[in-house]
Protein backbone atom coordinates (compact mmCIF):
# COMPACT_ATOMS: atom_id res chain seq x y z
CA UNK A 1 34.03 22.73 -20.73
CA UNK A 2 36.13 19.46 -21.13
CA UNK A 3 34.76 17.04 -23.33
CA UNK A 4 35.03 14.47 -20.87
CA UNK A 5 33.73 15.89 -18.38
CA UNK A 6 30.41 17.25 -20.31
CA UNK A 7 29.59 13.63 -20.91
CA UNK A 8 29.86 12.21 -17.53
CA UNK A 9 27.86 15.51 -16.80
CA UNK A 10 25.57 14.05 -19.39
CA UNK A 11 25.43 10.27 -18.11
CA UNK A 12 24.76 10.92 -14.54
CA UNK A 13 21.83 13.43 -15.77
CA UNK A 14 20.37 10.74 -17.65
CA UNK A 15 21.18 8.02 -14.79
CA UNK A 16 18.88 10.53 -12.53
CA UNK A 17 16.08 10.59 -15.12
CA UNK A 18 15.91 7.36 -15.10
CA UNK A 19 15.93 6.54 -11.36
CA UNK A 20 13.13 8.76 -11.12
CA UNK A 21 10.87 7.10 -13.40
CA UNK A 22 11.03 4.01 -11.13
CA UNK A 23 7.76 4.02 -9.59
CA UNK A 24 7.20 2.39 -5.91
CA UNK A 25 4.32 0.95 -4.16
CA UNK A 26 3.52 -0.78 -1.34
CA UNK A 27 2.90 -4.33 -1.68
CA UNK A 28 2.07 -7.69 0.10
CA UNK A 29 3.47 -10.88 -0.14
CA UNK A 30 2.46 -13.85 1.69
CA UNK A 31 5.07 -16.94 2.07
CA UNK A 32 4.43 -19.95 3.64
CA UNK A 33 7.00 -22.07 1.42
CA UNK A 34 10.56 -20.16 1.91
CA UNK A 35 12.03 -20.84 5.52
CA UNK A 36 14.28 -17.77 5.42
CA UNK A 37 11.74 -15.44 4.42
CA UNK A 38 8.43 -17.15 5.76
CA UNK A 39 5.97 -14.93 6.76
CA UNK A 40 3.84 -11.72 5.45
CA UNK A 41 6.11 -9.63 4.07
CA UNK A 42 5.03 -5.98 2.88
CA UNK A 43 7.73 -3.93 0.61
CA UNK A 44 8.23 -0.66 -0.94
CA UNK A 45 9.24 -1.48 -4.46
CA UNK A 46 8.52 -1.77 -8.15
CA UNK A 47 7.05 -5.24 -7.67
CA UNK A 48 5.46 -7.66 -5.13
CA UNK A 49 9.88 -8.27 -3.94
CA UNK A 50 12.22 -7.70 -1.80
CA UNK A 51 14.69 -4.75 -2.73
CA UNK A 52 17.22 -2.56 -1.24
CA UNK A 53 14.04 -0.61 0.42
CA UNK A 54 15.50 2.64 0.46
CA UNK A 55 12.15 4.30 1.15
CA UNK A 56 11.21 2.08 3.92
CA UNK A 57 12.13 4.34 6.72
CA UNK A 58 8.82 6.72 5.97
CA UNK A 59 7.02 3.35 6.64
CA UNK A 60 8.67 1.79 9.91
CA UNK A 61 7.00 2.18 13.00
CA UNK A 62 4.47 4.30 10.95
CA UNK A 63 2.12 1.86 9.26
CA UNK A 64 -0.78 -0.26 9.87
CA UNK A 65 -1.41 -3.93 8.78
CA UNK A 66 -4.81 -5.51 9.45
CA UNK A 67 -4.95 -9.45 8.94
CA UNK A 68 -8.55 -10.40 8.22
CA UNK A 69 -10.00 -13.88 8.41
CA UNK A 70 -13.91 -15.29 8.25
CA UNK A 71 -13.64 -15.78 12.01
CA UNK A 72 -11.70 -12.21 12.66
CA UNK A 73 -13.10 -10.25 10.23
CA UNK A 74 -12.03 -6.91 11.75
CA UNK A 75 -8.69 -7.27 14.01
CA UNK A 76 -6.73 -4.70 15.69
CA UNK A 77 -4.21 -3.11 13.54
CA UNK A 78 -0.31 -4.43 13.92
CA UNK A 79 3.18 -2.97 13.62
CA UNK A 80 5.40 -4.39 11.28
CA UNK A 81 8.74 -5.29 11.97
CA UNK A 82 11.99 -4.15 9.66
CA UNK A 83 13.66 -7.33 7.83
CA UNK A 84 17.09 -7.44 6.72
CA UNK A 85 19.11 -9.88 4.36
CA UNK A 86 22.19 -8.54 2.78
CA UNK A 87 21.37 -5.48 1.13
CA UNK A 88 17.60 -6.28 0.64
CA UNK A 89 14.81 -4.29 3.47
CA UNK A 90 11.51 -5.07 3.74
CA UNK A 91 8.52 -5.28 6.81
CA UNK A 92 7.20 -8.22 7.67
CA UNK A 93 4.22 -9.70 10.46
CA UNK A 94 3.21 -12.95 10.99
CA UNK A 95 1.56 -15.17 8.93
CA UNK A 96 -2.35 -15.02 8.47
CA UNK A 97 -3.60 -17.95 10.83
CA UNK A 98 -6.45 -18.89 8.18
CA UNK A 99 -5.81 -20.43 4.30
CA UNK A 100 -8.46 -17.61 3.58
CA UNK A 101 -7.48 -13.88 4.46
CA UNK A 102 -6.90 -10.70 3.73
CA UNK A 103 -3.88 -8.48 4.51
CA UNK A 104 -4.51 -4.90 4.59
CA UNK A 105 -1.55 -2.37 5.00
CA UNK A 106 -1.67 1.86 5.52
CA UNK A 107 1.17 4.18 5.37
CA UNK A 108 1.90 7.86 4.85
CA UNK A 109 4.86 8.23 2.64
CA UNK A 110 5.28 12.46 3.22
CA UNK A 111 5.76 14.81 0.16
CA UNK A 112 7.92 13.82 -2.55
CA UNK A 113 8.59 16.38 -5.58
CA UNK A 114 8.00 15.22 -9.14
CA UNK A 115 9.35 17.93 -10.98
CA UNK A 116 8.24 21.05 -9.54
CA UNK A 117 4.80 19.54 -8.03
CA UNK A 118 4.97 18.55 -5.13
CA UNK A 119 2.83 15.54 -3.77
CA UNK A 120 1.56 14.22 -0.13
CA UNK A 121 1.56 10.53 -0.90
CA UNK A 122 -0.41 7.50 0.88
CA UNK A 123 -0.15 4.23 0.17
CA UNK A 124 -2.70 1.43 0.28
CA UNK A 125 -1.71 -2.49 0.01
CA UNK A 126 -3.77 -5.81 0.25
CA UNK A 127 -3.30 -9.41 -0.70
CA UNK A 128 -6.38 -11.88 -0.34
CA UNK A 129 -6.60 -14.97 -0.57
CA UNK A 130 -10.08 -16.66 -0.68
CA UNK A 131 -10.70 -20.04 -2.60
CA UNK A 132 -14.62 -19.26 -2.97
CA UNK A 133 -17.58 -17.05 -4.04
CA UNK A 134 -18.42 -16.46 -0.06
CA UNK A 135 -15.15 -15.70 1.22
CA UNK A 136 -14.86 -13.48 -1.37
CA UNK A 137 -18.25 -11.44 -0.81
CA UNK A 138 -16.95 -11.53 3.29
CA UNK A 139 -13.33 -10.36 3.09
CA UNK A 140 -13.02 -8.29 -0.44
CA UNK A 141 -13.99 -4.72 0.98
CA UNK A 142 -11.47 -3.55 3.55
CA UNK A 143 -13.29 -0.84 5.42
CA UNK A 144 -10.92 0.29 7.50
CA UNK A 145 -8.95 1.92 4.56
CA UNK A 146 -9.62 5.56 2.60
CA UNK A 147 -8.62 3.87 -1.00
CA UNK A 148 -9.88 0.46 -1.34
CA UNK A 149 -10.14 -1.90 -5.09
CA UNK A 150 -13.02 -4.53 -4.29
CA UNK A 151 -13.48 -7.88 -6.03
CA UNK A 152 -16.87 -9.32 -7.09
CA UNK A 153 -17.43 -12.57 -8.42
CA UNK A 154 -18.90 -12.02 -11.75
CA UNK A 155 -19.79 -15.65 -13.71
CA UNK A 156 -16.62 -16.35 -16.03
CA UNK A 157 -15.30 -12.51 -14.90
CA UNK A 158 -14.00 -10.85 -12.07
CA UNK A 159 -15.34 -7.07 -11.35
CA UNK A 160 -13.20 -4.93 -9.56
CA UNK A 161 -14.53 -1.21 -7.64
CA UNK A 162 -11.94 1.24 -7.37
CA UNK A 163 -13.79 3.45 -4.22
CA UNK A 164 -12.73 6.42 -2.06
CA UNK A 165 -14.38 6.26 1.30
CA UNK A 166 -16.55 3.83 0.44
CA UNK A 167 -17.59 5.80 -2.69
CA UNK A 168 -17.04 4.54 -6.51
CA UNK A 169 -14.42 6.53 -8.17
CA UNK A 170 -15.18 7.18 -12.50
CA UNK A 171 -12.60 7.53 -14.68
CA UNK A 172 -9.36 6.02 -12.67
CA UNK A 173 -7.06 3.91 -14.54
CA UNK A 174 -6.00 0.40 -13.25
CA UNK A 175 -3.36 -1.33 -14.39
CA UNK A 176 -3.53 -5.22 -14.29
CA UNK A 177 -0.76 -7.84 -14.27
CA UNK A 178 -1.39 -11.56 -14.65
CA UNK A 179 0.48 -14.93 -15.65
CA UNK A 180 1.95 -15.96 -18.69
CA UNK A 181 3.02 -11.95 -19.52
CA UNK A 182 -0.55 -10.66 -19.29
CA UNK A 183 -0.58 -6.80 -18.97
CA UNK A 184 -4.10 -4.62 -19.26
CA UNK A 185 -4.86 -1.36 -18.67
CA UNK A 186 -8.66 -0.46 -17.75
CA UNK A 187 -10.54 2.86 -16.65
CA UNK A 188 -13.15 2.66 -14.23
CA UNK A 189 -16.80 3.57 -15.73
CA UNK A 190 -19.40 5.69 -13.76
CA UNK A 191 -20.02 3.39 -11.25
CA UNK A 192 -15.96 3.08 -10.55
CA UNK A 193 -15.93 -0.49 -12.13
CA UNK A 194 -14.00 -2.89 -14.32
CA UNK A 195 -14.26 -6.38 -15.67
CA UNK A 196 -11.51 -8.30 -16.73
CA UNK A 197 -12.08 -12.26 -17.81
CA UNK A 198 -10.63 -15.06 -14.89
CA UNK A 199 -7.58 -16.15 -15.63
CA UNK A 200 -7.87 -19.98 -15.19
CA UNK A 201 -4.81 -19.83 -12.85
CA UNK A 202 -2.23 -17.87 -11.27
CA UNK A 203 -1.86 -14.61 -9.56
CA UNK A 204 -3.11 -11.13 -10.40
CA UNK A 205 -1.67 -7.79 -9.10
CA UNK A 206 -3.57 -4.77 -9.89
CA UNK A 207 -2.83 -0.51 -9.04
CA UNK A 208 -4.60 2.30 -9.01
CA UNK A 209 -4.62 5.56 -7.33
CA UNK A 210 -6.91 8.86 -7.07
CA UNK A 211 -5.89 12.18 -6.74
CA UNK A 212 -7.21 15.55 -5.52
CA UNK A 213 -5.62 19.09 -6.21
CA UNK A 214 -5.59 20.19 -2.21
CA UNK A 215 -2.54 21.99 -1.13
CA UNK A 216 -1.17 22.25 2.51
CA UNK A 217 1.74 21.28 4.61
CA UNK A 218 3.04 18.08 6.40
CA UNK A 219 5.95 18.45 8.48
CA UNK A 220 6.82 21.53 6.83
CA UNK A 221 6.76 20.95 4.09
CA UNK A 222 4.63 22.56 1.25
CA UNK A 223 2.74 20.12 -1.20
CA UNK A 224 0.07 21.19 -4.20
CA UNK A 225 -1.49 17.67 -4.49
CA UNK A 226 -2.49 14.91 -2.60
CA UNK A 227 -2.22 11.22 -3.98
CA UNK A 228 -3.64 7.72 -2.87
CA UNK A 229 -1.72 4.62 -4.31
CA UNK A 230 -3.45 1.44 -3.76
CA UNK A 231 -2.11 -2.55 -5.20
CA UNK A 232 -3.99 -5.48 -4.66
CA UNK A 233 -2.62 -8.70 -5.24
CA UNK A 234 -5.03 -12.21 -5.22
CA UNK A 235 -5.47 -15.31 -7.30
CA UNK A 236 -6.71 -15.42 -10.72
CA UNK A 237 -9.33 -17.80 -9.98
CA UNK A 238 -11.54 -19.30 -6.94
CA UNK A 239 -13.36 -22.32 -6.93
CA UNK A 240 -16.28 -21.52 -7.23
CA UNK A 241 -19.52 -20.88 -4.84
C-alpha cells in the first residue's frame, strides 16, 4: 500500500478514536442575562454549552422538562423547542417564573455501540437554584425521575445521594466540577452518599450514572446493557437557613 495513503488511513483512524471518546450528556442551563439566548436552555454536549448538537434529534419532541418552584412544586411536564444559531443546536423552554427552582429534564437517547457492547442509554438533567437551607430540603429530590443526585445541607458541607427509584445506589462514581479549576472524583458509600466541602462561591456541576447488565431490544435494535446518565448543575453555596 502507498505510503501516503497508509497514513491518511492512519490519521482518520485515530481522528475516529478520538471523536469517540467525547462523552455527551444532557445538561441545563438557565440564562436570564444574554438577550439572544435568554431562556432555559438544555443541550447534548460535553459541557453545560451550546454545540453543533448533532445528537439532538433522539431528544426533540421526545423529552420531558419539569420546572419546579416552592409554589409549583410538581408541574406538568413540557416540550422543548429546537434552537438554532449558526451551526450551534440546542432545546430550550421558558424561563423558571421563580429566583428559586428546579429544572428537571428526561430523554431516551436509543442504543449506541461502544465497541462491540451495545448500550440503551437515558439521560437525566437538573439545574437548581435555591438560595437557602428550606428551598433546598423542598425542591432537591425530583421524584418524577428514575436516576436522581439529591443535595442536603450538611453544616460547612454539601451531601449529595446518588438514588435509583428512590433507592441509594453504593459504589457509583461522581465526578464533580467547581470554580477556580476544581475537579473531584467521589464514590458513593453504602448509603449512596458523598460529601464534598461548600465552595464559598460559584457553580458546581456534578455526573453520575448506574448501570444494569439487562439485554433486549428498542426499535430493533439489540442492546446488552442498559445505562442511566444523570448531571446536576447548582450553586456552590446558599445562604444559609
Amino acid at each position: 500500500m502507498n505510503r501516503f495513503i497508509s497514513r491518511v488511513l492512519l490519521a482518520s483512524a485515530c481522528l475516529c478514536i478520538a471523536a469517540s471518546a467525547h462523552a455527551h450528556y444532557l445538561w441545563i442551563s438557565v440564562d436570564r442575562n444574554r438577550e439572544a439566548k435568554t431562556g432555559t436552555n438544555i443541550y447534548f454536549e460535553e459541557a453545560p454549552q451550546a454545540g453543533d448538537g448533532f445528537y439532538l434529534d433522539h431528544f426533540l419532541g421526545k423529552s420531558s422538562v419539569w420546572i419546579r418552584t416552592i409554589k409549583d412544586p410538581a408541574p406538568d411536564p413540557v416540550q422543548a423547542e429546537e434552537i438554532q444559531d449558526g451551526d450551534q443546536r440546542w432545546m430550550r423552554v421558558a424561563l423558571p417564573a421563580a429566583n428559586e427552582y428546579s429544572v428537571d429534564a428526561y430523554g431516551k437517547f436509543g442504543v449506541y455501540e461502544y465497541g462491540q457492547t451495545k448500550v440503551l442509554l437515558h439521560y437525566y438533567a437538573r439545574n437548581l437554584s435555591v438560595n437557602s437551607h428550606d428551598a433546598m430540603h423542598e425542591l432537591g429530590r425530583a421524584e418524577q425521575m428514575d436516576l436522581d443526585l439529591v443535595p442536603h445541607d450538611v453544616g460547612e458541607q454539601i451531601e449529595f445521594t446518588l438514588l435509583w427509584k428512590g433507592k441509594p445506589v453504593a459504589d457509583r462514581m461522581v465526578f464533580i466540577r467547581g470554580p477556580q479549576g476544581f475537579r473531584k472524583n467521589i464514590e458513593t458509600d453504602a448509603e449512596g452518599r458523598i460529601e464534598l466541602e461548600r465552595p464559598s462561591s460559584g457553580t458546581l456541576t456534578l455526573r453520575s450514572s448506574v448501570e444494569f447488565p439487562t439485554p433486549g431490544q428498542e426499535n430493533g435494535q439489540a442492546y446488552e446493557l442498559v445505562r442511566h446518565n444523570i448531571t446536576l448543575v447548582m450553586p456552590g453555596s446558599t445562604q444559609g437557613p
